[in-house]
PDB file of N, CA and C in Angstrom:
ATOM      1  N   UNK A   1      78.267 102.335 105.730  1.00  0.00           N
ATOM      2  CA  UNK A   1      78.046 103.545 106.479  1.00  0.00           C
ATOM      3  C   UNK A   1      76.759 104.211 105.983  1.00  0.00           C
ATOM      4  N   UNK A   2      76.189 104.860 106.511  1.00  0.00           N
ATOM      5  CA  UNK A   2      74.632 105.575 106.819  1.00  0.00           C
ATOM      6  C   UNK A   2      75.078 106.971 105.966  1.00  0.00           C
ATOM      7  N   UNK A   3      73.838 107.608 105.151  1.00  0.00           N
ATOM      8  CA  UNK A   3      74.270 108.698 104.523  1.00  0.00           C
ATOM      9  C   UNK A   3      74.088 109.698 105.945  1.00  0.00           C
ATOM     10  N   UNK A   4      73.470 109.705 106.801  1.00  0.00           N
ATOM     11  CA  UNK A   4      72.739 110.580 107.724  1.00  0.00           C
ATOM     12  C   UNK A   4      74.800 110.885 108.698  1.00  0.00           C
ATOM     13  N   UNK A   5      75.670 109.944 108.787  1.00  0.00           N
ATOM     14  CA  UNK A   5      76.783 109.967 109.193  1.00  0.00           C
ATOM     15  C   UNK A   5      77.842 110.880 108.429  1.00  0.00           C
ATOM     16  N   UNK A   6      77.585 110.432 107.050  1.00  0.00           N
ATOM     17  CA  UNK A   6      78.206 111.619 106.357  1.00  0.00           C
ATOM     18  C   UNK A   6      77.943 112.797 105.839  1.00  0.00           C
ATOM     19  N   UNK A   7      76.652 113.172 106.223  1.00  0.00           N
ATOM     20  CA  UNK A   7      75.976 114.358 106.583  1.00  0.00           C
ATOM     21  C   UNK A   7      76.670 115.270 107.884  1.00  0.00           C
ATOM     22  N   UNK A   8      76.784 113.984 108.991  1.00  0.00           N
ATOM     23  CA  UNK A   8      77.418 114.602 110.504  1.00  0.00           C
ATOM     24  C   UNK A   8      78.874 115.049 109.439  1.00  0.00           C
ATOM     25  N   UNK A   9      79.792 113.956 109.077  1.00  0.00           N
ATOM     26  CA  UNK A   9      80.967 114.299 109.448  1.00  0.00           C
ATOM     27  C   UNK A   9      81.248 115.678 108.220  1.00  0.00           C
ATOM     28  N   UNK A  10      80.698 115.599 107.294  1.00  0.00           N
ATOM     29  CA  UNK A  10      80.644 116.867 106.456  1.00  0.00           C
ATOM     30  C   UNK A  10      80.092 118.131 107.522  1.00  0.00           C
ATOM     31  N   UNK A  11      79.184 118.081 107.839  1.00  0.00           N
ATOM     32  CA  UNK A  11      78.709 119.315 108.950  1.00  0.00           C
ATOM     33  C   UNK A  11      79.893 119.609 109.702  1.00  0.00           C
ATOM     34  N   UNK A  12      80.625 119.066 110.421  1.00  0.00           N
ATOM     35  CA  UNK A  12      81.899 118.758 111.008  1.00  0.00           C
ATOM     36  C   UNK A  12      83.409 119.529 110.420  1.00  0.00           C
ATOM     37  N   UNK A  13      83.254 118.835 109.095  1.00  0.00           N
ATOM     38  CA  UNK A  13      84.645 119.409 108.515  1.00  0.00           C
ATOM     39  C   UNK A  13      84.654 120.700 108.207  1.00  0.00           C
ATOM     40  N   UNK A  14      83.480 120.798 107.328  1.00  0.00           N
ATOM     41  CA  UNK A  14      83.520 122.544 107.267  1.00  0.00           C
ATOM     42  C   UNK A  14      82.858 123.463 108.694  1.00  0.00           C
ATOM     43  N   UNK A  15      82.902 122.429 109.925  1.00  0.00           N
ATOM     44  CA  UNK A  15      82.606 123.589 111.236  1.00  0.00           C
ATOM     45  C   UNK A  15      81.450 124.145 111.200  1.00  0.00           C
ATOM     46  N   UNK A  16      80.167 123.132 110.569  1.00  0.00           N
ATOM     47  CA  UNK A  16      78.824 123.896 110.387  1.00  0.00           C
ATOM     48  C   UNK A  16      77.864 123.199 111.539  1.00  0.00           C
ATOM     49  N   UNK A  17      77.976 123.606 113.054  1.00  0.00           N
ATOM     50  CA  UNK A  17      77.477 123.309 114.382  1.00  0.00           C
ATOM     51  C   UNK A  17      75.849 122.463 113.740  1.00  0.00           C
ATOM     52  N   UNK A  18      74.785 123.700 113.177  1.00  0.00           N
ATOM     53  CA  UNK A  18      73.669 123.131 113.288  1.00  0.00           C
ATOM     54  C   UNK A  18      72.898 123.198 111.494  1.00  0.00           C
ATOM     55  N   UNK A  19      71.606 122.944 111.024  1.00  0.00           N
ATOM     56  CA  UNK A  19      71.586 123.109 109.994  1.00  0.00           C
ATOM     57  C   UNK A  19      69.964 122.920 109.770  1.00  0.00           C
ATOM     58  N   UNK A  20      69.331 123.790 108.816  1.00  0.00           N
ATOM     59  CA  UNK A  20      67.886 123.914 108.884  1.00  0.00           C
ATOM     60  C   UNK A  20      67.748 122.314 108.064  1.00  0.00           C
ATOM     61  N   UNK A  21      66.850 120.995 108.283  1.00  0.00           N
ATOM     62  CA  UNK A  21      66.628 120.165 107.294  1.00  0.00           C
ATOM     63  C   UNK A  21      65.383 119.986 107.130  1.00  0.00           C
ATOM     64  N   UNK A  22      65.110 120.055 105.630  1.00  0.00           N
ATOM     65  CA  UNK A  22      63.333 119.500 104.829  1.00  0.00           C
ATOM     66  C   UNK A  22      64.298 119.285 103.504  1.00  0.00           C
ATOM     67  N   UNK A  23      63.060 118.864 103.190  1.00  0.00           N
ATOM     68  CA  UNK A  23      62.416 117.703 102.310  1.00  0.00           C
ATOM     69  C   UNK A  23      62.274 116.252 102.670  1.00  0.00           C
ATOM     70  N   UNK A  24      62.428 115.513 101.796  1.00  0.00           N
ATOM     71  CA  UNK A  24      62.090 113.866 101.938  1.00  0.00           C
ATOM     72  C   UNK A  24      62.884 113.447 101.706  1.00  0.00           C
ATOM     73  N   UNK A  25      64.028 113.533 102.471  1.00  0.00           N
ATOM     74  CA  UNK A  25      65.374 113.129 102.288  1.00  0.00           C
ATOM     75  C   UNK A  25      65.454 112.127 103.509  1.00  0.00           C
ATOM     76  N   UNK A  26      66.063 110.521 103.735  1.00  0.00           N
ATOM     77  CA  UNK A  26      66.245 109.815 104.640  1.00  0.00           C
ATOM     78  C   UNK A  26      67.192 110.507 105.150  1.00  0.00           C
ATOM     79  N   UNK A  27      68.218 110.818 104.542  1.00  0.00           N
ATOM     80  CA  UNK A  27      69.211 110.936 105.415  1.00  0.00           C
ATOM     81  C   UNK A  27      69.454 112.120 106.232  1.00  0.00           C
ATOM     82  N   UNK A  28      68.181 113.157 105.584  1.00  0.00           N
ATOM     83  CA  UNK A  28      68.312 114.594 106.577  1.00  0.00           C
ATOM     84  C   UNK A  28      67.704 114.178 107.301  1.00  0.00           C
ATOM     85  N   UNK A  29      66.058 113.098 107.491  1.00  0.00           N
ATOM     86  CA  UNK A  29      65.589 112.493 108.785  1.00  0.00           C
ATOM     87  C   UNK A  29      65.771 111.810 109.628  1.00  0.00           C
ATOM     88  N   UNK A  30      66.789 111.012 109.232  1.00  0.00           N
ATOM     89  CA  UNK A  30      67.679 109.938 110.156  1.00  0.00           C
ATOM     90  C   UNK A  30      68.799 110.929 111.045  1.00  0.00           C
ATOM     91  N   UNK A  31      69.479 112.141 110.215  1.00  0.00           N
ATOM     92  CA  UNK A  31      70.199 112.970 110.985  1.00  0.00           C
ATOM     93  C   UNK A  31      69.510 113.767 112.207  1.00  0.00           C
ATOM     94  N   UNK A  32      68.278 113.994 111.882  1.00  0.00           N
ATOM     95  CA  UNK A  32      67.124 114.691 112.396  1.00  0.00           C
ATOM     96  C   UNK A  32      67.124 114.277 113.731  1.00  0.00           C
ATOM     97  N   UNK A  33      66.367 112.508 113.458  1.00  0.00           N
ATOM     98  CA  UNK A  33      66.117 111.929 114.765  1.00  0.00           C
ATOM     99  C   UNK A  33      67.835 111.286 115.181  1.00  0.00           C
ATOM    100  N   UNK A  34      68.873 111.088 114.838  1.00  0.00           N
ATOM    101  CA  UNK A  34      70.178 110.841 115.621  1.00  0.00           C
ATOM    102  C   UNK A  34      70.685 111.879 116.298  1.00  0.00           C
ATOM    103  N   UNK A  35      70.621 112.920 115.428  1.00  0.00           N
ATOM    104  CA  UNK A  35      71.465 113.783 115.948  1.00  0.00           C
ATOM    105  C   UNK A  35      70.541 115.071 116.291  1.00  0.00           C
ATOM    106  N   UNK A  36      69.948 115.190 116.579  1.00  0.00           N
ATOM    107  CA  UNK A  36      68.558 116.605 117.348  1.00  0.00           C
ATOM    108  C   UNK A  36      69.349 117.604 117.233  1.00  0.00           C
ATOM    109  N   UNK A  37      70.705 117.732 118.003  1.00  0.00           N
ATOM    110  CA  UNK A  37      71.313 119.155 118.207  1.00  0.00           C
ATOM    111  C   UNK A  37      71.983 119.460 117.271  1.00  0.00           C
ATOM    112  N   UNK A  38      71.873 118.604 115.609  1.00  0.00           N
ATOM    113  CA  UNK A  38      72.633 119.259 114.377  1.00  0.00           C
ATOM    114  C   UNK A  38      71.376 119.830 113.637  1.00  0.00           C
ATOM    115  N   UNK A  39      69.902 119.705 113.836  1.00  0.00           N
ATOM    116  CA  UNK A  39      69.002 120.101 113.014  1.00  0.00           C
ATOM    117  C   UNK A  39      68.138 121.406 113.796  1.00  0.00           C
ATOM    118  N   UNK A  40      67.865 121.965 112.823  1.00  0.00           N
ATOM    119  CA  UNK A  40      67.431 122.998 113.673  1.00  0.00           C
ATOM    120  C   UNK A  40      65.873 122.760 113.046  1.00  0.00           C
ATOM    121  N   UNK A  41      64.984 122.160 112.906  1.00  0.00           N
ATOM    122  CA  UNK A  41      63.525 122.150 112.285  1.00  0.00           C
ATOM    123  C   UNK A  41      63.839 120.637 111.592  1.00  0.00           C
TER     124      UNK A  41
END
């Protein structure tokens, strides 16, 4: 499994819709470009 997935399903459990992401993190950029409507920047 993809860290960028357990990023979603954590965002999820605690009910957190969207979320500002930076730095140089793959998995906040992979969430970035999968999921558009969980990142807000």
């Amino acid at each position: 499994m993809q860290m960028y997935y357990d990023v979603a399903v954590f965002m999820d459990a605690v009910d957190l819709q969207d979320a500002d992401v930076f730095g140089y993190s793959m998995a906040g950029l992979q969430l970035a470009i999968r999921h558009p409507e969980r990142s807000t920047r």
